[in-house]
Protein backbone atom coordinates (compact mmCIF):
# COMPACT_ATOMS: atom_id res chain seq x y z
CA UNK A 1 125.01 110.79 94.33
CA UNK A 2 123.27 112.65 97.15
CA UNK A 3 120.99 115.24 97.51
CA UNK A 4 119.72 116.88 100.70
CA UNK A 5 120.46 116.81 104.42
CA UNK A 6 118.19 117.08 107.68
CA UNK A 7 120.63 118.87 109.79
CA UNK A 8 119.82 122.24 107.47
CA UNK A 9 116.83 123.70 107.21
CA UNK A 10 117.79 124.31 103.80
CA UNK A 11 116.88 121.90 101.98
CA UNK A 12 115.85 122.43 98.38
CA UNK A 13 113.70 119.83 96.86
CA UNK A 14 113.59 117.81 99.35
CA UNK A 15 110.96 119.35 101.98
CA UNK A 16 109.32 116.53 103.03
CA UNK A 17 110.85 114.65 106.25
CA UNK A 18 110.38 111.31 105.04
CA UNK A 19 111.60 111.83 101.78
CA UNK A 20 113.92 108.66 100.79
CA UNK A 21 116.98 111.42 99.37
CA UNK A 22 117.09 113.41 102.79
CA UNK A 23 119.82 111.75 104.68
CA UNK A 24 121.52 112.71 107.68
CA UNK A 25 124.74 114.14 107.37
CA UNK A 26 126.06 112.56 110.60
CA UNK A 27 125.70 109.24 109.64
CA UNK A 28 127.34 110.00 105.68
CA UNK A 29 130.45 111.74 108.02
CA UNK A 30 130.59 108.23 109.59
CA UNK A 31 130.92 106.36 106.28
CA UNK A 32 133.11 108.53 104.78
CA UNK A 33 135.67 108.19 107.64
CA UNK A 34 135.26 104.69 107.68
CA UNK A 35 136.06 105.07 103.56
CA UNK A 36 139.28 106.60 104.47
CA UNK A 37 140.58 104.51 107.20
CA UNK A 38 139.40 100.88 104.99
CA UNK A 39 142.01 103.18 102.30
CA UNK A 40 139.57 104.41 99.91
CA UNK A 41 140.87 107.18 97.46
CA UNK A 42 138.52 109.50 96.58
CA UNK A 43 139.30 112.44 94.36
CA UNK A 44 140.97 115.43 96.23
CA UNK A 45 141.12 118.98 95.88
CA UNK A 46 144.66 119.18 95.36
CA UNK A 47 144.95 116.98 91.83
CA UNK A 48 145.16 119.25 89.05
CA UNK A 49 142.67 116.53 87.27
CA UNK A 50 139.70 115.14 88.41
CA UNK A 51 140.67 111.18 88.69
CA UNK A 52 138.49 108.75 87.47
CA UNK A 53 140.12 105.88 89.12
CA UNK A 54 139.33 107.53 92.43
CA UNK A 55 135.81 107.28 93.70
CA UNK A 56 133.73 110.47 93.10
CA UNK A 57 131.11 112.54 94.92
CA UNK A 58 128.20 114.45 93.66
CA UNK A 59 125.32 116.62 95.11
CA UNK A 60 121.79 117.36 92.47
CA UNK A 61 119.82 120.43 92.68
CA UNK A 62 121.20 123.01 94.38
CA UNK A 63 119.83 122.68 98.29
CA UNK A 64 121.16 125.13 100.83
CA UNK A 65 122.76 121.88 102.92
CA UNK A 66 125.22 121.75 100.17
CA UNK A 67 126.87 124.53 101.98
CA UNK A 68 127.43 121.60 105.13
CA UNK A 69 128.30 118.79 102.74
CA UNK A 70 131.10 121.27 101.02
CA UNK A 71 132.75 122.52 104.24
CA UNK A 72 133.10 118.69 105.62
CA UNK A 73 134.51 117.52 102.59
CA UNK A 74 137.04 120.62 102.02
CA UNK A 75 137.81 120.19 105.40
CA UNK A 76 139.03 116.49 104.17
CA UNK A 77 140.78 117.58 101.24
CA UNK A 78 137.76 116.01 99.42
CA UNK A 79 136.60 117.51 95.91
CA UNK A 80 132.42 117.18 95.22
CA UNK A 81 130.85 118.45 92.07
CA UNK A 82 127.75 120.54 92.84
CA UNK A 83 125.10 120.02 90.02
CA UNK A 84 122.58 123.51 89.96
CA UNK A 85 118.98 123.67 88.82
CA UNK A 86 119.60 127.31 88.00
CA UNK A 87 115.73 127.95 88.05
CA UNK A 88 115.86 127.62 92.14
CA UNK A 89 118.89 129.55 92.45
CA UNK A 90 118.49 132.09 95.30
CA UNK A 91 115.23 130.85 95.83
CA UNK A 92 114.23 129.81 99.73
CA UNK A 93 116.20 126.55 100.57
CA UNK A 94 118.28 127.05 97.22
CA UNK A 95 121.95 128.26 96.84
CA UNK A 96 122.35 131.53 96.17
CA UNK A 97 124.75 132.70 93.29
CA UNK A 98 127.45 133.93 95.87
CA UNK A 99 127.31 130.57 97.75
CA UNK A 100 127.53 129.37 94.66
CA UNK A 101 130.85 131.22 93.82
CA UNK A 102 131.89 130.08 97.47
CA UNK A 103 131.92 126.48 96.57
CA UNK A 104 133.80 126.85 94.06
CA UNK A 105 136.68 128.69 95.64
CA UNK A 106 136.72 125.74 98.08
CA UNK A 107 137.81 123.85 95.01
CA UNK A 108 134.48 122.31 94.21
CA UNK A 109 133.16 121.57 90.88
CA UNK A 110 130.01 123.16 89.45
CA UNK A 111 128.26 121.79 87.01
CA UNK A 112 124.53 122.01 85.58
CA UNK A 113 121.33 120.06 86.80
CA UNK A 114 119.08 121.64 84.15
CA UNK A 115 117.29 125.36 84.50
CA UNK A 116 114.01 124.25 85.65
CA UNK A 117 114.48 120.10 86.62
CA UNK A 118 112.10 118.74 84.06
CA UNK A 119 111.33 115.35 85.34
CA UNK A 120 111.59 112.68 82.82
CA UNK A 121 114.12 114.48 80.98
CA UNK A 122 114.21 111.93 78.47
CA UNK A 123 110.77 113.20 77.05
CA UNK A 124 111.95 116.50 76.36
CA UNK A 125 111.82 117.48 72.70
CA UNK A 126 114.57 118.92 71.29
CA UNK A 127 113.98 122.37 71.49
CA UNK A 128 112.88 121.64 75.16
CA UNK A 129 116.39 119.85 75.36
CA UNK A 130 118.33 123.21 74.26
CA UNK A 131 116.60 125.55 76.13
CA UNK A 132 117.19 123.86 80.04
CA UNK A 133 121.15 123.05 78.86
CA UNK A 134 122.15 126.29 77.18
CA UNK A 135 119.88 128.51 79.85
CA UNK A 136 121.80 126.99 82.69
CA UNK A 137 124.84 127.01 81.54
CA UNK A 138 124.28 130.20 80.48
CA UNK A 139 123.37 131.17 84.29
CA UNK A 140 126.41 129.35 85.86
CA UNK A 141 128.90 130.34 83.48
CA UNK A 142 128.02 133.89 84.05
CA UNK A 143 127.80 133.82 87.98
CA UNK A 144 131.25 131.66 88.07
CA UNK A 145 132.92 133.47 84.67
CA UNK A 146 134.48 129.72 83.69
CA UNK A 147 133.07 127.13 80.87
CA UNK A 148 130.47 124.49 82.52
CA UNK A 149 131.01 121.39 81.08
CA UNK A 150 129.39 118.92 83.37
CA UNK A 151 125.78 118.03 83.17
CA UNK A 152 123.70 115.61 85.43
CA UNK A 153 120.10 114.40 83.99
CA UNK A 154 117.65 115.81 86.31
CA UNK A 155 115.99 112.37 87.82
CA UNK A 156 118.48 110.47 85.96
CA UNK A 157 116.13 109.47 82.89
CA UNK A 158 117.24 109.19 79.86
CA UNK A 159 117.23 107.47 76.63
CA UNK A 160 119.62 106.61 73.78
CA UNK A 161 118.40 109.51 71.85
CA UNK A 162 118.97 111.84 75.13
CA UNK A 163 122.76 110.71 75.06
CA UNK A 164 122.88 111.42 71.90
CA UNK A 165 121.71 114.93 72.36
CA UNK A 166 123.51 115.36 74.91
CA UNK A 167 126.87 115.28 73.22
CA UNK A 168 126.35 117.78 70.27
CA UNK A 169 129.27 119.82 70.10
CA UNK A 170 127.40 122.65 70.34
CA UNK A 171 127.20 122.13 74.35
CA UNK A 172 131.07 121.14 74.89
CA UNK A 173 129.88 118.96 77.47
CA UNK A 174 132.92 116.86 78.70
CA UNK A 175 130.92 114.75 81.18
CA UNK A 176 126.85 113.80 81.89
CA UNK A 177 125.98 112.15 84.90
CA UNK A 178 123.03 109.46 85.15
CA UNK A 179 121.33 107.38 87.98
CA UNK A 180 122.41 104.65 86.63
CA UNK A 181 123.82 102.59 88.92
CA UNK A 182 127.12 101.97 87.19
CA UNK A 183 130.53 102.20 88.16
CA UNK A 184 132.72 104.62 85.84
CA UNK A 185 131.88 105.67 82.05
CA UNK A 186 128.95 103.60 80.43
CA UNK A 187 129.42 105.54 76.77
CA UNK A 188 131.59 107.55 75.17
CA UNK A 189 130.26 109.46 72.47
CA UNK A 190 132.30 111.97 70.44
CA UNK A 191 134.13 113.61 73.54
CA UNK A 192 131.45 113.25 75.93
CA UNK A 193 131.34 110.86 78.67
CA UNK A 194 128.25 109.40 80.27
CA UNK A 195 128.55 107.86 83.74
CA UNK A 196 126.28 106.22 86.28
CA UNK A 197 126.30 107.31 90.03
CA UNK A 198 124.73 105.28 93.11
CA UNK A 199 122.11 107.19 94.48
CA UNK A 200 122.46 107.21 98.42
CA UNK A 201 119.24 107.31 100.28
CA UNK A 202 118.30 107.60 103.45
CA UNK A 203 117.48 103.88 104.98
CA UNK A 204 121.05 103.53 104.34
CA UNK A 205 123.48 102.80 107.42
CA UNK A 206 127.08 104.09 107.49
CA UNK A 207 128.37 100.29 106.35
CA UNK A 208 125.81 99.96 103.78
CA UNK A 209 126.81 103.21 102.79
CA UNK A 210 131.02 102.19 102.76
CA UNK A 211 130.23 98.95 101.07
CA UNK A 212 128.70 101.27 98.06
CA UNK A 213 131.72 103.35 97.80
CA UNK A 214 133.60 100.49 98.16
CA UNK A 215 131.75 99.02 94.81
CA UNK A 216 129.57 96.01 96.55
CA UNK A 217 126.17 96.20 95.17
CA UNK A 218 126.38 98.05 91.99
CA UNK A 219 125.34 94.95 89.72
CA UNK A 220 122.16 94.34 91.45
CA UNK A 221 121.12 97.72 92.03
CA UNK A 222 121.47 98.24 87.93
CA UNK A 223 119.68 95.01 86.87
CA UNK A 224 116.64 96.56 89.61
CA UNK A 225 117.41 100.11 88.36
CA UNK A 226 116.90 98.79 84.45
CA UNK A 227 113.86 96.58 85.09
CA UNK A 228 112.12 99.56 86.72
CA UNK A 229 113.03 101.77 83.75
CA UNK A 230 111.63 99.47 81.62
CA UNK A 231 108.32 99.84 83.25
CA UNK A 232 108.86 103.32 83.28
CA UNK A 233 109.08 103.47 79.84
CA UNK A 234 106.14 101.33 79.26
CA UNK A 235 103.94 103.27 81.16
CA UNK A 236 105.55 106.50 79.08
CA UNK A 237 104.17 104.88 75.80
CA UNK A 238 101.14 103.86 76.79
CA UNK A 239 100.69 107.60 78.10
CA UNK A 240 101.23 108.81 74.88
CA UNK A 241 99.40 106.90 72.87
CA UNK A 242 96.06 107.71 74.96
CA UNK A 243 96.77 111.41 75.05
């Protein structure tokens, strides 16, 4: 999972210079050659289907630098799926709806990153819930004229009752993405799948960055990942019951 890179000056949510999900796009160019010549397969532009043996690459939010990150990786035969915050779209720093038509004819995936990016998601009600789903995919599927069936939880919170949601039939979601750091599908439910991406951030060197795609890490970054959710959580209850 990435986000945003310095070398634009587009740059979505993240504005601030030091933010840990601005990364320089030089250095991810680096790790992804070194991913091809170690013989990494990622998923290509040219399969019919997306493979989920091969590793996968997605951008949140919506960020004008997508524009850099989908030309490079075009360029490469390389397919990315683009998750819009529709709310931003054509907004200063944001994708606007042509560039986000653009993408797509590079043979990109779209899918949704809410309307507005409530952060925690997982504390939306359910009418909240319906509203930032079927808005956005009402926006994308309009601006590309195609179903939108992916869906990536904006900040990657969620609970067992947001999966749950998630996968009413009503929304013909075929896949939600998390920021959980696991590799491949962590549920299944009815004919929705939920999978867990490794957010890259920006501390991270070229190697540090291959040995992620590669699949080193992943267990330790979950077990961190869960234990902070936990707390998370915590402090969510304890929130609620003093309001």
């Amino acid at each position: 999972m990435l986000h945003d890179f310095e070398e634009s000056s587009r740059r979505g949510m993240q504005t601030r210079q030091d933010s840990r999900y601005l990364l320089k796009l030089i250095l991810f160019k680096e790790a992804i050659h070194l991913a091809i010549n170690e013989g990494v397969q990622f998923d290509l532009i040219s399969q019919n289907n997306e493979n989920s043996n091969k590793v996968r690459i997605t951008q949140d939010d919506g960020g004008g630098s997508s524009l850099l990150l989908a030309n490079f990786l075009s360029n490469l035969g390389i397919r990315c799926t683009f998750f819009i915050a529709t709310d931003y779209i054509g907004k200063p720093g944001f994708l606007t709806s042509s560039e986000i038509r653009w993408l797509r004819s590079l043979g990109h995936m779209i899918g949704s990153h809410s309307h507005s990016h409530p952060n925690p998601f997982c504390l939306l009600d359910a009418r909240q819930l319906d509203y930032e789903v079927q808005k956005s995919q009402q926006i994308l599927e309009d601006t590309l004229m195609e179903k939108i069936e992916k869906f990536a939880i904006p900040g990657g919170e969620s609970r067992s009752d947001t999966f749950k949601a998630l996968s009413d039939p009503k929304y013909a979601l075929r896949e939600v993405y998390t920021s959980i750091p696991h590799r491949g599908v962590i549920e299944r439910i009815s004919n929705t799948e939920f999978h867990g991406r490794f957010c890259i951030e920006r501390d991270q060197s070229p190697r540090k960055i291959l040995r992620v795609i590669e699949g080193n890490g992943w267990r330790i970054n979950k077990l961190i990942y869960l234990v902070s959710r936990l707390r998370r959580e915590i402090g969510y209850q304890i929130s609620n019951q003093k309001n």
